[in-house]
PDB file of N, CA and C in Angstrom:
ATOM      1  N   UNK A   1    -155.736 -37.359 -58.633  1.00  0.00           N
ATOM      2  CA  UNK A   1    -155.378 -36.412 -59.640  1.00  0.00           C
ATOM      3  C   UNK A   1    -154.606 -35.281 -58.977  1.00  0.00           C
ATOM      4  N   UNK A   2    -153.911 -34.791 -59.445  1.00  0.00           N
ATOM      5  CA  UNK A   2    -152.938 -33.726 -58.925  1.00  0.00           C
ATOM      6  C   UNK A   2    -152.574 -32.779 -60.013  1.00  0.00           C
ATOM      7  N   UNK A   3    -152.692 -31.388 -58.994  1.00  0.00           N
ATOM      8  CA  UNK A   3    -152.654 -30.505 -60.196  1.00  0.00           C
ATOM      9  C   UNK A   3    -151.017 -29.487 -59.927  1.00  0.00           C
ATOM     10  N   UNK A   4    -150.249 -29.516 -60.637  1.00  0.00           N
ATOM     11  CA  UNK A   4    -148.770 -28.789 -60.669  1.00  0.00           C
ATOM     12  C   UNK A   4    -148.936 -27.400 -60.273  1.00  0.00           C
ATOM     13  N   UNK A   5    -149.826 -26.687 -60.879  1.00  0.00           N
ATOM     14  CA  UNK A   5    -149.824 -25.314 -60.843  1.00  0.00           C
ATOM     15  C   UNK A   5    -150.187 -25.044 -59.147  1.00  0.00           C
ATOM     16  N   UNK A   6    -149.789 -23.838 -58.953  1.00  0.00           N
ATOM     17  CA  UNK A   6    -149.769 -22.889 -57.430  1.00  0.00           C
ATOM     18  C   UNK A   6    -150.736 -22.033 -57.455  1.00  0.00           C
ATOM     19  N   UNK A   7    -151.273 -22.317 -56.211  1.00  0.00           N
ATOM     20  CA  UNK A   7    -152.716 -21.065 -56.530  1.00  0.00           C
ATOM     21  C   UNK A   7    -151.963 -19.976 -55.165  1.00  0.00           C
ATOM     22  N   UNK A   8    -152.211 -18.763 -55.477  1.00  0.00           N
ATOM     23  CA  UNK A   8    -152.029 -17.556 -54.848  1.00  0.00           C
ATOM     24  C   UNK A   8    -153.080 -17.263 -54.144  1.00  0.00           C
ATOM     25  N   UNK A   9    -153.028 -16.669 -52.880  1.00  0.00           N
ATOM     26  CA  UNK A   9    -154.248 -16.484 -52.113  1.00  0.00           C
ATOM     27  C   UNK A   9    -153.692 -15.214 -51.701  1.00  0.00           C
ATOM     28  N   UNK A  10    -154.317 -14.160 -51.921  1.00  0.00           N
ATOM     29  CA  UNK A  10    -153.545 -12.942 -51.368  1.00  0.00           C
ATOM     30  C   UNK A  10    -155.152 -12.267 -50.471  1.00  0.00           C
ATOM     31  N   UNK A  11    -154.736 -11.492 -49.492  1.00  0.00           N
ATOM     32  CA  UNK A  11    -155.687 -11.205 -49.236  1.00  0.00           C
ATOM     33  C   UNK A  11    -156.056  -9.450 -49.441  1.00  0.00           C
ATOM     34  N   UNK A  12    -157.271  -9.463 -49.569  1.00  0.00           N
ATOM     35  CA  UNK A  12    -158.057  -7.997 -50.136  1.00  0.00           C
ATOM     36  C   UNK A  12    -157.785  -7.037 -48.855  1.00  0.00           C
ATOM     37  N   UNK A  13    -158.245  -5.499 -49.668  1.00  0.00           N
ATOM     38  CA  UNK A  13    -157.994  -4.456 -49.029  1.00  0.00           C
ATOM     39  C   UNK A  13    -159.760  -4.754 -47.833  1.00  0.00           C
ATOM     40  N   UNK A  14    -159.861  -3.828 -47.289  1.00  0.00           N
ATOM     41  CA  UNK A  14    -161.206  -3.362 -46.350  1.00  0.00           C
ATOM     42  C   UNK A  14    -162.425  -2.960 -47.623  1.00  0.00           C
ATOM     43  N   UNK A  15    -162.017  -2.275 -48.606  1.00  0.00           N
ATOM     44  CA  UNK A  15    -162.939  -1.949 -49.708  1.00  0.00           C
ATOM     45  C   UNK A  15    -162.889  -2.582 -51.037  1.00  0.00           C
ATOM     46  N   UNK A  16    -163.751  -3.976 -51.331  1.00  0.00           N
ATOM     47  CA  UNK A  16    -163.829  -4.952 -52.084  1.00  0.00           C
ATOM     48  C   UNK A  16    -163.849  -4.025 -53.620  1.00  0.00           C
ATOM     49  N   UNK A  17    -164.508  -2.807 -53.475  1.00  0.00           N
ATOM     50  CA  UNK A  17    -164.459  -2.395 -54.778  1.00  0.00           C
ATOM     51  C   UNK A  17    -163.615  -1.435 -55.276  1.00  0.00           C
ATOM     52  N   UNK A  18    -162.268  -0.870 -54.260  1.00  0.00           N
ATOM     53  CA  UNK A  18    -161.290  -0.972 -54.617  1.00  0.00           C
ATOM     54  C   UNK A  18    -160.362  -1.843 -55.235  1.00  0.00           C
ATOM     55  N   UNK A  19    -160.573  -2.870 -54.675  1.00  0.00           N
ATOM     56  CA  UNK A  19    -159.686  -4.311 -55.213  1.00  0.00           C
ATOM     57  C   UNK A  19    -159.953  -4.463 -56.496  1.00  0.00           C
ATOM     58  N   UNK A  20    -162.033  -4.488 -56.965  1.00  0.00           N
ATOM     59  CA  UNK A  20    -161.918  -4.823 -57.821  1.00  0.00           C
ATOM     60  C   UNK A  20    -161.784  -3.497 -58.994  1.00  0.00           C
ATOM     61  N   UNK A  21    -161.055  -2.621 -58.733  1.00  0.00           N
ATOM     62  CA  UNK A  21    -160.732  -1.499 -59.645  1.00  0.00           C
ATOM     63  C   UNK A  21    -162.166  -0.319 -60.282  1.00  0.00           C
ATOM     64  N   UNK A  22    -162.980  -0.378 -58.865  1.00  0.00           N
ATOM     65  CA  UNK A  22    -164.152   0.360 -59.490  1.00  0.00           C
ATOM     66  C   UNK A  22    -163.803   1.724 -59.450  1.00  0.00           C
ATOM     67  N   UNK A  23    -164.016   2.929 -60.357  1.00  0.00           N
ATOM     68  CA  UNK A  23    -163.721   4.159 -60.064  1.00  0.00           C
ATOM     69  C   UNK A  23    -164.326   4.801 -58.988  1.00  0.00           C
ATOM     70  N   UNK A  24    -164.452   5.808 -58.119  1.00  0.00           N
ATOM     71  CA  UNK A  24    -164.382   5.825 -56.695  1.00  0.00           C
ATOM     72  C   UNK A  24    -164.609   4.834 -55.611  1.00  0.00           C
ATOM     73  N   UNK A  25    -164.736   4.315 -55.322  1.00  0.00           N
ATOM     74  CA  UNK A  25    -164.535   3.192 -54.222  1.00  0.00           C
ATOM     75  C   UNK A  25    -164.795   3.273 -53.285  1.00  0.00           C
ATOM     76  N   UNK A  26    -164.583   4.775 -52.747  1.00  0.00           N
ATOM     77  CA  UNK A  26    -165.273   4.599 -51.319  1.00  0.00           C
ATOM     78  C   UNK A  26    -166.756   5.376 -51.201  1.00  0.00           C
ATOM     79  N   UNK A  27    -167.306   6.147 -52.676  1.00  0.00           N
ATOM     80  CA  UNK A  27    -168.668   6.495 -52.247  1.00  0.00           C
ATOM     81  C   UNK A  27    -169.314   5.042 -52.797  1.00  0.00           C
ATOM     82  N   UNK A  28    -168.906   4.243 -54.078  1.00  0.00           N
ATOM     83  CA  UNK A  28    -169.252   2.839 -53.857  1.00  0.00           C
ATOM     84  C   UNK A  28    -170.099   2.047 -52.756  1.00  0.00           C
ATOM     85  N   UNK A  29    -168.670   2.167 -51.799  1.00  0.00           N
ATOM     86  CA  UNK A  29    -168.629   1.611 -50.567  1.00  0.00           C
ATOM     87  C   UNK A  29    -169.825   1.691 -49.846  1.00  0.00           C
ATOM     88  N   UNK A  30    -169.790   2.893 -50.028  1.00  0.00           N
ATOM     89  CA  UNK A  30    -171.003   3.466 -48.981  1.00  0.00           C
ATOM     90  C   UNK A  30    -171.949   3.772 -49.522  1.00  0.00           C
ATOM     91  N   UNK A  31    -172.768   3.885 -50.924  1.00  0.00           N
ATOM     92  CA  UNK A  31    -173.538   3.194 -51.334  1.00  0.00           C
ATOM     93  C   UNK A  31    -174.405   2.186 -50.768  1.00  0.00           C
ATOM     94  N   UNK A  32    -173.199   1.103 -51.030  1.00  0.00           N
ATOM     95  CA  UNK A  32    -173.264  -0.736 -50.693  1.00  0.00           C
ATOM     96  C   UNK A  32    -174.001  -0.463 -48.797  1.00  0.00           C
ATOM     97  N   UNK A  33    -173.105   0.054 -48.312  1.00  0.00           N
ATOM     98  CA  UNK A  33    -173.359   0.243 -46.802  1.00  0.00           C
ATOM     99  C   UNK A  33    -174.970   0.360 -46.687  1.00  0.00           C
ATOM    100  N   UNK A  34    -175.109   1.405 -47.325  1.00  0.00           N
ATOM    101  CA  UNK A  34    -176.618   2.245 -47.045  1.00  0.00           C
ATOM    102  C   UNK A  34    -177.764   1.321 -47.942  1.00  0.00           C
ATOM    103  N   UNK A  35    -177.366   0.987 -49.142  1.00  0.00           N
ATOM    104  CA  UNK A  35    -178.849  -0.475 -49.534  1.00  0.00           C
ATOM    105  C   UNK A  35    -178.332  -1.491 -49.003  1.00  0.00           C
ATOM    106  N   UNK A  36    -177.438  -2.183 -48.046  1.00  0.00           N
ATOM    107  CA  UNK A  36    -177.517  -3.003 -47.033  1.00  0.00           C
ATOM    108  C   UNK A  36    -178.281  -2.613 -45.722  1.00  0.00           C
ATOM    109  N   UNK A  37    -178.141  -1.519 -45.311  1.00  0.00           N
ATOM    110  CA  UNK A  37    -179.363  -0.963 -44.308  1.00  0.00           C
ATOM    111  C   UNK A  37    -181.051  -0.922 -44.893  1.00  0.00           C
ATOM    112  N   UNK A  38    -181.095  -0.373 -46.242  1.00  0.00           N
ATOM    113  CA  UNK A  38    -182.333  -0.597 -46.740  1.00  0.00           C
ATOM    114  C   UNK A  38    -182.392  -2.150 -46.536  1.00  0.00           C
ATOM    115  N   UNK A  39    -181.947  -3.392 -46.981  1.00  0.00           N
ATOM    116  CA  UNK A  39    -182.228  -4.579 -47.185  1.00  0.00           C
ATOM    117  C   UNK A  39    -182.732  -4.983 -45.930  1.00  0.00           C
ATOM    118  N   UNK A  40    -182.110  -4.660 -44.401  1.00  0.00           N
ATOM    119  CA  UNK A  40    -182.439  -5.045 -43.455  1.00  0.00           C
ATOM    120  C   UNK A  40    -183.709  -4.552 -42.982  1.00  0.00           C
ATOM    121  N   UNK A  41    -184.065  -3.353 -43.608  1.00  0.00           N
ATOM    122  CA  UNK A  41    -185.003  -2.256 -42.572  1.00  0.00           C
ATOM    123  C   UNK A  41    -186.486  -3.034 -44.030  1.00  0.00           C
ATOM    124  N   UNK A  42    -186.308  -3.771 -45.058  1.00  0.00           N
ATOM    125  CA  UNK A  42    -186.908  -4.170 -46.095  1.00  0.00           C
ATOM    126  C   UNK A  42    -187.571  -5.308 -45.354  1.00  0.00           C
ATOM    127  N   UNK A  43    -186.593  -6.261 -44.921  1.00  0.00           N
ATOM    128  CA  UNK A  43    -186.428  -7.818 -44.135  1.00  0.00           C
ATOM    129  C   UNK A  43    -187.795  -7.758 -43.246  1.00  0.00           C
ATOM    130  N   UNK A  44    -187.352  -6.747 -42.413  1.00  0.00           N
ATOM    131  CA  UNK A  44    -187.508  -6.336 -40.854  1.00  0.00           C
ATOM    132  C   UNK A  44    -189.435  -5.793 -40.977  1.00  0.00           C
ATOM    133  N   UNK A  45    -189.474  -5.485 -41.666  1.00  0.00           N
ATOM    134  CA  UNK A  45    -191.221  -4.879 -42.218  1.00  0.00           C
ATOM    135  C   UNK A  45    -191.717  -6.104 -43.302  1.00  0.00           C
ATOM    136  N   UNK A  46    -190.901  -6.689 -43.681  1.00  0.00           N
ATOM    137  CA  UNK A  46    -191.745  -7.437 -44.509  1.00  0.00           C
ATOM    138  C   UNK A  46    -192.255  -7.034 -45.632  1.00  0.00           C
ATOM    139  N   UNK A  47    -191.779  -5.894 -46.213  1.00  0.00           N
ATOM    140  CA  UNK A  47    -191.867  -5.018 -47.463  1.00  0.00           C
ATOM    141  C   UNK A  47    -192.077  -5.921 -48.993  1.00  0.00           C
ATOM    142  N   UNK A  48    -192.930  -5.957 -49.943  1.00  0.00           N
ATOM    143  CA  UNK A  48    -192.414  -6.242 -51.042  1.00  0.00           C
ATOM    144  C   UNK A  48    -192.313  -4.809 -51.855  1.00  0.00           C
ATOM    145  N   UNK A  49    -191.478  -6.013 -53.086  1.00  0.00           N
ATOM    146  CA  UNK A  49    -190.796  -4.350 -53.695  1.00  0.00           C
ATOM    147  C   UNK A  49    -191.621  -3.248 -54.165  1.00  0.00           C
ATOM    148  N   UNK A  50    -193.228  -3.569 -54.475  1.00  0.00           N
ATOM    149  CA  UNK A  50    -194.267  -2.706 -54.872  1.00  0.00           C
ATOM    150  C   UNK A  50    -194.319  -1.848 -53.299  1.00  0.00           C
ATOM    151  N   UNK A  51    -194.371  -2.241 -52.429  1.00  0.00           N
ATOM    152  CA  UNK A  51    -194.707  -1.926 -51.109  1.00  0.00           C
ATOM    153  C   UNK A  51    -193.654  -0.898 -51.108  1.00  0.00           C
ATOM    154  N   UNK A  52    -192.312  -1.230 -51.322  1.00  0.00           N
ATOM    155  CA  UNK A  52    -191.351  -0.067 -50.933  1.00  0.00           C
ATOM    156  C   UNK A  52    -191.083   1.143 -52.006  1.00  0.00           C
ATOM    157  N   UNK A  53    -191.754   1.125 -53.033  1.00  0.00           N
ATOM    158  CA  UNK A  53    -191.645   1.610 -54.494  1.00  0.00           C
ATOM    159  C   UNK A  53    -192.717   2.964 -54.007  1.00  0.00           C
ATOM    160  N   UNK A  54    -194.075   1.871 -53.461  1.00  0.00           N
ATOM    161  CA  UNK A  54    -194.778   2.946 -52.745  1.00  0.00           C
ATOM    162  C   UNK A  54    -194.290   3.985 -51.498  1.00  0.00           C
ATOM    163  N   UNK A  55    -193.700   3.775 -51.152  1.00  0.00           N
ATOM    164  CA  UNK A  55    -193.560   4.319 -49.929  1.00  0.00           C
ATOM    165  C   UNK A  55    -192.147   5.576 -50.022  1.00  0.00           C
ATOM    166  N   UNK A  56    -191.413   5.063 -51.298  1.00  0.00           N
ATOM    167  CA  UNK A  56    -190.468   5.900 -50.955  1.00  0.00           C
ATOM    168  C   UNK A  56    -190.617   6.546 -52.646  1.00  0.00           C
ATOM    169  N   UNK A  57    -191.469   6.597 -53.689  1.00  0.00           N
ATOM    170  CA  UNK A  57    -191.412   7.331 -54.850  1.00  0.00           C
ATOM    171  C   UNK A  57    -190.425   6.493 -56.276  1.00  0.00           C
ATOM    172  N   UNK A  58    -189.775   5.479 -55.937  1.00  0.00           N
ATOM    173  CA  UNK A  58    -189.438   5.186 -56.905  1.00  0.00           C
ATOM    174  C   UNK A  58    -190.060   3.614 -57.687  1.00  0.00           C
ATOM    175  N   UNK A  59    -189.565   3.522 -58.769  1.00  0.00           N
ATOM    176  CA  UNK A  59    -190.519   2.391 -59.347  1.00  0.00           C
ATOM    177  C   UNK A  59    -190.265   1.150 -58.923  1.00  0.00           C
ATOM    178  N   UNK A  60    -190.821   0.311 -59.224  1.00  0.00           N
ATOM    179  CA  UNK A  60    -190.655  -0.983 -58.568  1.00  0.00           C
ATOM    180  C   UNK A  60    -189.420  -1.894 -59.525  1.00  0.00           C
ATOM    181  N   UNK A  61    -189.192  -1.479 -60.900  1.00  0.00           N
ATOM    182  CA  UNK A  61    -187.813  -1.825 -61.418  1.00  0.00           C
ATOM    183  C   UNK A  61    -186.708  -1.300 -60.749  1.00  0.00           C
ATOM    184  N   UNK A  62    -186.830   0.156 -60.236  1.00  0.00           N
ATOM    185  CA  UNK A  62    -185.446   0.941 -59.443  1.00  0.00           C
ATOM    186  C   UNK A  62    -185.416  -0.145 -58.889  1.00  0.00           C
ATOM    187  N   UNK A  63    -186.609  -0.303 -57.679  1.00  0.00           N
ATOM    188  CA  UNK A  63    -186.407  -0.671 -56.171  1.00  0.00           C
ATOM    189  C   UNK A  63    -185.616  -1.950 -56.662  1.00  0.00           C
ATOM    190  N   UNK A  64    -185.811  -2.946 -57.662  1.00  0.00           N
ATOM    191  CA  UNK A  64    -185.419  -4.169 -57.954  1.00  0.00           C
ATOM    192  C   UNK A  64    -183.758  -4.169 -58.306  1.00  0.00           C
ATOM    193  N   UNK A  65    -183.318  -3.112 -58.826  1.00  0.00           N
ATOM    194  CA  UNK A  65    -181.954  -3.328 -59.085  1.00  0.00           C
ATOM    195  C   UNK A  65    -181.199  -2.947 -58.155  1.00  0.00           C
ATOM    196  N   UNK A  66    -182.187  -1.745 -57.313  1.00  0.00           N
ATOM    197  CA  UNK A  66    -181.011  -1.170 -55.926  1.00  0.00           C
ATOM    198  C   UNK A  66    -180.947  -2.838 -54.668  1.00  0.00           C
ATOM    199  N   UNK A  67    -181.793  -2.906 -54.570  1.00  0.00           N
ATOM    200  CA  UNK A  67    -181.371  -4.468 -54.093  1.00  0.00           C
ATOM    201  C   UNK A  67    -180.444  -5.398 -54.746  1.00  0.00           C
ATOM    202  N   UNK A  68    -180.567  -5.591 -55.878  1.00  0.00           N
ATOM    203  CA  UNK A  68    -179.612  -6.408 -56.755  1.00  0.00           C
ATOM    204  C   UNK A  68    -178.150  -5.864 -56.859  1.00  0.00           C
ATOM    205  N   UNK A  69    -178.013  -4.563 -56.365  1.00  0.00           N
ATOM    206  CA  UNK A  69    -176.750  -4.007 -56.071  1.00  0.00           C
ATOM    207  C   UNK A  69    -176.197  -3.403 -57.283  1.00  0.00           C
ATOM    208  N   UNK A  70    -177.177  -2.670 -57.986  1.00  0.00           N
ATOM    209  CA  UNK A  70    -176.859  -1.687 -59.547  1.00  0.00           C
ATOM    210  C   UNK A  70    -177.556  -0.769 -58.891  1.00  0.00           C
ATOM    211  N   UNK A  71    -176.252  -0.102 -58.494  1.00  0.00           N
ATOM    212  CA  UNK A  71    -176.975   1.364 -57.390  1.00  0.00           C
ATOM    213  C   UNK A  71    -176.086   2.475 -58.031  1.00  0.00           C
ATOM    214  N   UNK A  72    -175.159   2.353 -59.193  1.00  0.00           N
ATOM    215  CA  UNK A  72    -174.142   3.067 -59.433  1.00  0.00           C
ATOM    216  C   UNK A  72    -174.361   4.425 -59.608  1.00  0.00           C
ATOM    217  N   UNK A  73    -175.553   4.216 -60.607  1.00  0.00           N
ATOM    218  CA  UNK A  73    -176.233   5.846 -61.128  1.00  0.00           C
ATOM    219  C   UNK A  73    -177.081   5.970 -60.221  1.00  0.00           C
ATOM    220  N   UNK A  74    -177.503   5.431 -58.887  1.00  0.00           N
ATOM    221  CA  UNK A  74    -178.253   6.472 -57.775  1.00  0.00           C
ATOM    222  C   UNK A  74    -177.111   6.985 -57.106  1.00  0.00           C
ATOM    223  N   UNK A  75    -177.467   8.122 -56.486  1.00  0.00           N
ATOM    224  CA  UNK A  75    -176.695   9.180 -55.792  1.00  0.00           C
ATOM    225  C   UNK A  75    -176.851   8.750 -53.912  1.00  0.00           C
ATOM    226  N   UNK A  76    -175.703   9.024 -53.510  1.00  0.00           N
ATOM    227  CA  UNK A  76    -175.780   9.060 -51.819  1.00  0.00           C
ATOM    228  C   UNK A  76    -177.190   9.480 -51.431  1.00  0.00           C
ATOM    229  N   UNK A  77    -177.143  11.164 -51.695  1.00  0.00           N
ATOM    230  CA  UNK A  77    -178.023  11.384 -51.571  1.00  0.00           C
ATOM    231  C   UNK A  77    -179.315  11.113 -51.678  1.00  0.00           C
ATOM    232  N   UNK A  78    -179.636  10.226 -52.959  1.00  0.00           N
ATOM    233  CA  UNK A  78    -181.026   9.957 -53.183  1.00  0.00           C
ATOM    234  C   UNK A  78    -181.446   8.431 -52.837  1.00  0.00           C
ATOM    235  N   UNK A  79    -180.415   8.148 -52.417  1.00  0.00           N
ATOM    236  CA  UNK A  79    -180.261   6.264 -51.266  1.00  0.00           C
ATOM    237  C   UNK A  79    -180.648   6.919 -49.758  1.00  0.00           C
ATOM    238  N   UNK A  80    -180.223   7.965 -49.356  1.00  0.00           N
ATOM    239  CA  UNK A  80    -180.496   8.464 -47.978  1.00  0.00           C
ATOM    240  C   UNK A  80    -181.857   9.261 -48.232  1.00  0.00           C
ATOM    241  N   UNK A  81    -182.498   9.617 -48.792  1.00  0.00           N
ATOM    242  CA  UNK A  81    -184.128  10.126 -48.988  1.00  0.00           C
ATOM    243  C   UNK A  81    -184.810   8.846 -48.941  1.00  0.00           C
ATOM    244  N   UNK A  82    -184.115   7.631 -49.766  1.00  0.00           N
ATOM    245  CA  UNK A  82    -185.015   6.390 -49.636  1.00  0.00           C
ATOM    246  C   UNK A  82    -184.959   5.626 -48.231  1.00  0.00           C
ATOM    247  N   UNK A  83    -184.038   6.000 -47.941  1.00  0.00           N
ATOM    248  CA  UNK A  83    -184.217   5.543 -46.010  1.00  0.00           C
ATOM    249  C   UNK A  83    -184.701   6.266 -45.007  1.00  0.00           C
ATOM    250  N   UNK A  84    -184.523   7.516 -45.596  1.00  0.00           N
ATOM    251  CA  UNK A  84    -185.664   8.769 -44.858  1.00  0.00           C
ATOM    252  C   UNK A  84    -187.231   8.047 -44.602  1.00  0.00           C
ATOM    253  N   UNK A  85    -187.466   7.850 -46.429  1.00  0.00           N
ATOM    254  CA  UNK A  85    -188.624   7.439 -46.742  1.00  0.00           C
ATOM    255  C   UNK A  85    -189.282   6.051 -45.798  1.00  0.00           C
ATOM    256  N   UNK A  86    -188.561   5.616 -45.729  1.00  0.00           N
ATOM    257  CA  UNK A  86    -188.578   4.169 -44.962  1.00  0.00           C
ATOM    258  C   UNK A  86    -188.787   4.197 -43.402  1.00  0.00           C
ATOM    259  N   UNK A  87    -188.542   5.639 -43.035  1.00  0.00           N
ATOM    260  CA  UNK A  87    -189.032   5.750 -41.694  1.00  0.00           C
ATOM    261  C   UNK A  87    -187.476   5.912 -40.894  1.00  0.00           C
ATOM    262  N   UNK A  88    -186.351   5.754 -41.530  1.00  0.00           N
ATOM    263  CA  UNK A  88    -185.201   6.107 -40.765  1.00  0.00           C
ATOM    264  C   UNK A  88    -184.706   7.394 -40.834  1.00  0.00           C
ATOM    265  N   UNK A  89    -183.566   7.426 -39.678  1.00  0.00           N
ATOM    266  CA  UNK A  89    -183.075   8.905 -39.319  1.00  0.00           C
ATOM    267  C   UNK A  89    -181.688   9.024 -39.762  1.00  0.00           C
ATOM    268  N   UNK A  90    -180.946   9.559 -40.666  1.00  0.00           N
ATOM    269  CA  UNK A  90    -179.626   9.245 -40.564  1.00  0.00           C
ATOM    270  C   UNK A  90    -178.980  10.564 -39.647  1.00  0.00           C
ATOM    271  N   UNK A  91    -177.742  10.650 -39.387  1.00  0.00           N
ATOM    272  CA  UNK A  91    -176.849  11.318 -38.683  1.00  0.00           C
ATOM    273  C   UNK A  91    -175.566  11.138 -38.923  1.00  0.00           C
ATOM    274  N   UNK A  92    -175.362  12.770 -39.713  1.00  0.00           N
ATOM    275  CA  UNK A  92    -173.550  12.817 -39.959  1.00  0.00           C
ATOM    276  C   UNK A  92    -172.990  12.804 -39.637  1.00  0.00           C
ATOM    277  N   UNK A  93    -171.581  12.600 -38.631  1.00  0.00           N
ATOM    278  CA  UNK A  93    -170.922  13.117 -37.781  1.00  0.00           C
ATOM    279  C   UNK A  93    -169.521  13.145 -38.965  1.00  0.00           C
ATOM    280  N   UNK A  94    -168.569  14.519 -38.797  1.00  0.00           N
ATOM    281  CA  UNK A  94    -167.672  14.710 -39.038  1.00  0.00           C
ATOM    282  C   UNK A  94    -166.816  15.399 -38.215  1.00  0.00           C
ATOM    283  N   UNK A  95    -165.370  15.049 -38.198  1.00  0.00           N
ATOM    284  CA  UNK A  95    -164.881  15.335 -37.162  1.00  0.00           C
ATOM    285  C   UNK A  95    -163.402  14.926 -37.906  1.00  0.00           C
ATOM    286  N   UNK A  96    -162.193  15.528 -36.983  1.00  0.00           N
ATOM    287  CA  UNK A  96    -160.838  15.376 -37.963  1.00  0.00           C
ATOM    288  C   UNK A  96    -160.457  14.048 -37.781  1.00  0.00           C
ATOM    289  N   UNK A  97    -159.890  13.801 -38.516  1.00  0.00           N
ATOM    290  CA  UNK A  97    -158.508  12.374 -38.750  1.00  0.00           C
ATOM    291  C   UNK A  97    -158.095  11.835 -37.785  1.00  0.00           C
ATOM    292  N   UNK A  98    -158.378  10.738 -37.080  1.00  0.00           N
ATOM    293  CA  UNK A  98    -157.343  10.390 -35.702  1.00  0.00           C
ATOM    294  C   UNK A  98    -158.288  10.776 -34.982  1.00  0.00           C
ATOM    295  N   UNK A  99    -159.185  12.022 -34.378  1.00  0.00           N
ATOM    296  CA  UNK A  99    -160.130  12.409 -33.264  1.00  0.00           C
ATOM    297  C   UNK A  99    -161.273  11.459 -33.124  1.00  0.00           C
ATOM    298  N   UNK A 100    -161.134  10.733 -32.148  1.00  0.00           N
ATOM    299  CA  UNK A 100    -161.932  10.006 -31.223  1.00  0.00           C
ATOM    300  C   UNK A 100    -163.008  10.241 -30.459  1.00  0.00           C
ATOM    301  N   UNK A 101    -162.934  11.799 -29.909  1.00  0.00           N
ATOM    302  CA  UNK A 101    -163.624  12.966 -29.128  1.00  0.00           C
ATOM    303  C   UNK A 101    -164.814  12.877 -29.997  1.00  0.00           C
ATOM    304  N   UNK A 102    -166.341  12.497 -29.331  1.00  0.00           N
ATOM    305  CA  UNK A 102    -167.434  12.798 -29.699  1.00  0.00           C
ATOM    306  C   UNK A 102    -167.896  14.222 -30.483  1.00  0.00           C
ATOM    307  N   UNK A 103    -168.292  13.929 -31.343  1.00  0.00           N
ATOM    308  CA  UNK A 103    -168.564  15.072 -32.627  1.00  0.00           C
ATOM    309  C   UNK A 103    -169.977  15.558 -32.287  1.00  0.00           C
ATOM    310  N   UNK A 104    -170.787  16.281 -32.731  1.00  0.00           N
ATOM    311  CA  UNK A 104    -171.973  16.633 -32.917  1.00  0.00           C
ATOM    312  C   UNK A 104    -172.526  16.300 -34.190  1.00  0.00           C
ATOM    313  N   UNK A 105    -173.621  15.408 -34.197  1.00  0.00           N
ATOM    314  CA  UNK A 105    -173.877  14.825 -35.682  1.00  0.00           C
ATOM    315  C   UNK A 105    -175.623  16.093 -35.993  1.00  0.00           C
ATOM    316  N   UNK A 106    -174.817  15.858 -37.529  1.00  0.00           N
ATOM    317  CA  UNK A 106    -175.552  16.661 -38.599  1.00  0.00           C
ATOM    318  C   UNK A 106    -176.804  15.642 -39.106  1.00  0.00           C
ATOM    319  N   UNK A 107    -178.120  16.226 -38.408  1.00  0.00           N
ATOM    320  CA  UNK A 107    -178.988  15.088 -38.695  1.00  0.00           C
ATOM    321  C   UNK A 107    -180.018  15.456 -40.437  1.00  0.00           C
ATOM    322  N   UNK A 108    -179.907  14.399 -40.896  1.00  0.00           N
ATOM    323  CA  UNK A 108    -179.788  14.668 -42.196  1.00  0.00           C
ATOM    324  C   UNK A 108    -182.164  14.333 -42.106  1.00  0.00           C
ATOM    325  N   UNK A 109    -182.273  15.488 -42.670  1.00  0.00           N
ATOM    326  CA  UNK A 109    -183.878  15.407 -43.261  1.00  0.00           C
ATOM    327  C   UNK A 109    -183.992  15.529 -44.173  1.00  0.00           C
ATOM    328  N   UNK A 110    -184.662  14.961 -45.746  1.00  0.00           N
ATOM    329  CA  UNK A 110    -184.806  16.014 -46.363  1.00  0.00           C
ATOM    330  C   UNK A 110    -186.422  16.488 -46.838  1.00  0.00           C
ATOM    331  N   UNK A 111    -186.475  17.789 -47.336  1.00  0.00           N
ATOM    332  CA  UNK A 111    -187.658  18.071 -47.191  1.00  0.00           C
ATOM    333  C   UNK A 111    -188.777  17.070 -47.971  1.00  0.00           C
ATOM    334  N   UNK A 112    -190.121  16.957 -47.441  1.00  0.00           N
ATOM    335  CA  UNK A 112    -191.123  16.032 -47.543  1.00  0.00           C
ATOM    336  C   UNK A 112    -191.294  16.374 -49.292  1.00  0.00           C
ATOM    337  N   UNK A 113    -191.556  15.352 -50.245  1.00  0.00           N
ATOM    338  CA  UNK A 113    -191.876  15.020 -51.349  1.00  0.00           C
ATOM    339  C   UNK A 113    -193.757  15.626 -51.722  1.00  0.00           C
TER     340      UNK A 113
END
């Protein structure tokens, strides 16, 4: 069987949810970044989702969709309290455009619940 038509293969940008036309894209991004670190640090303990619901304040439906990757209406911020919660440390570093030169990172706590 043979098919006439031409398939196009183009290839994507670095940020998949740019491509796919999501409105901001790169806090998206990083979103995605940060409940991919939850998923591992989830893996890695052996967590179920009641287990992590406990531990970091939210319900065990949240915990179920931020895994499932419907993280839209959580905030940076309140994805980085849930990895706080989890026993991790994050660290900001900002520094200009192009500079390579080691920054001093802004270590992010936030206060205990």
């Amino acid at each position: 069987m043979s098919d006439d038509s031409e398939t196009t293969i183009r290839r994507g940008s670095p940020n998949l949810f740019s491509d796919l036309g999501y409105s901001d894209p790169d806090t998206h991004l990083l979103k995605a970044q940060l409940v991919n670190r939850m998923v591992g640090i989830i893996r890695d303990r052996k967590l179920t989702q009641a287990g992590v619901a406990q531990l970091t304040g939210l319900s065990q439906p949240d915990v179920s969709r931020l895994l499932k990757g419907q993280f839209r209406e959580m905030s940076v911020e309140r994805i980085m309290k849930v990895l706080t919660r989890l026993g991790c440390e994050i660290d900001i570093v900002v520094r200009s455009k192009g500079d390579a030169s080691p920054a001093p990172a802004i270590h992010y706590h936030p206060a205990p619940v």
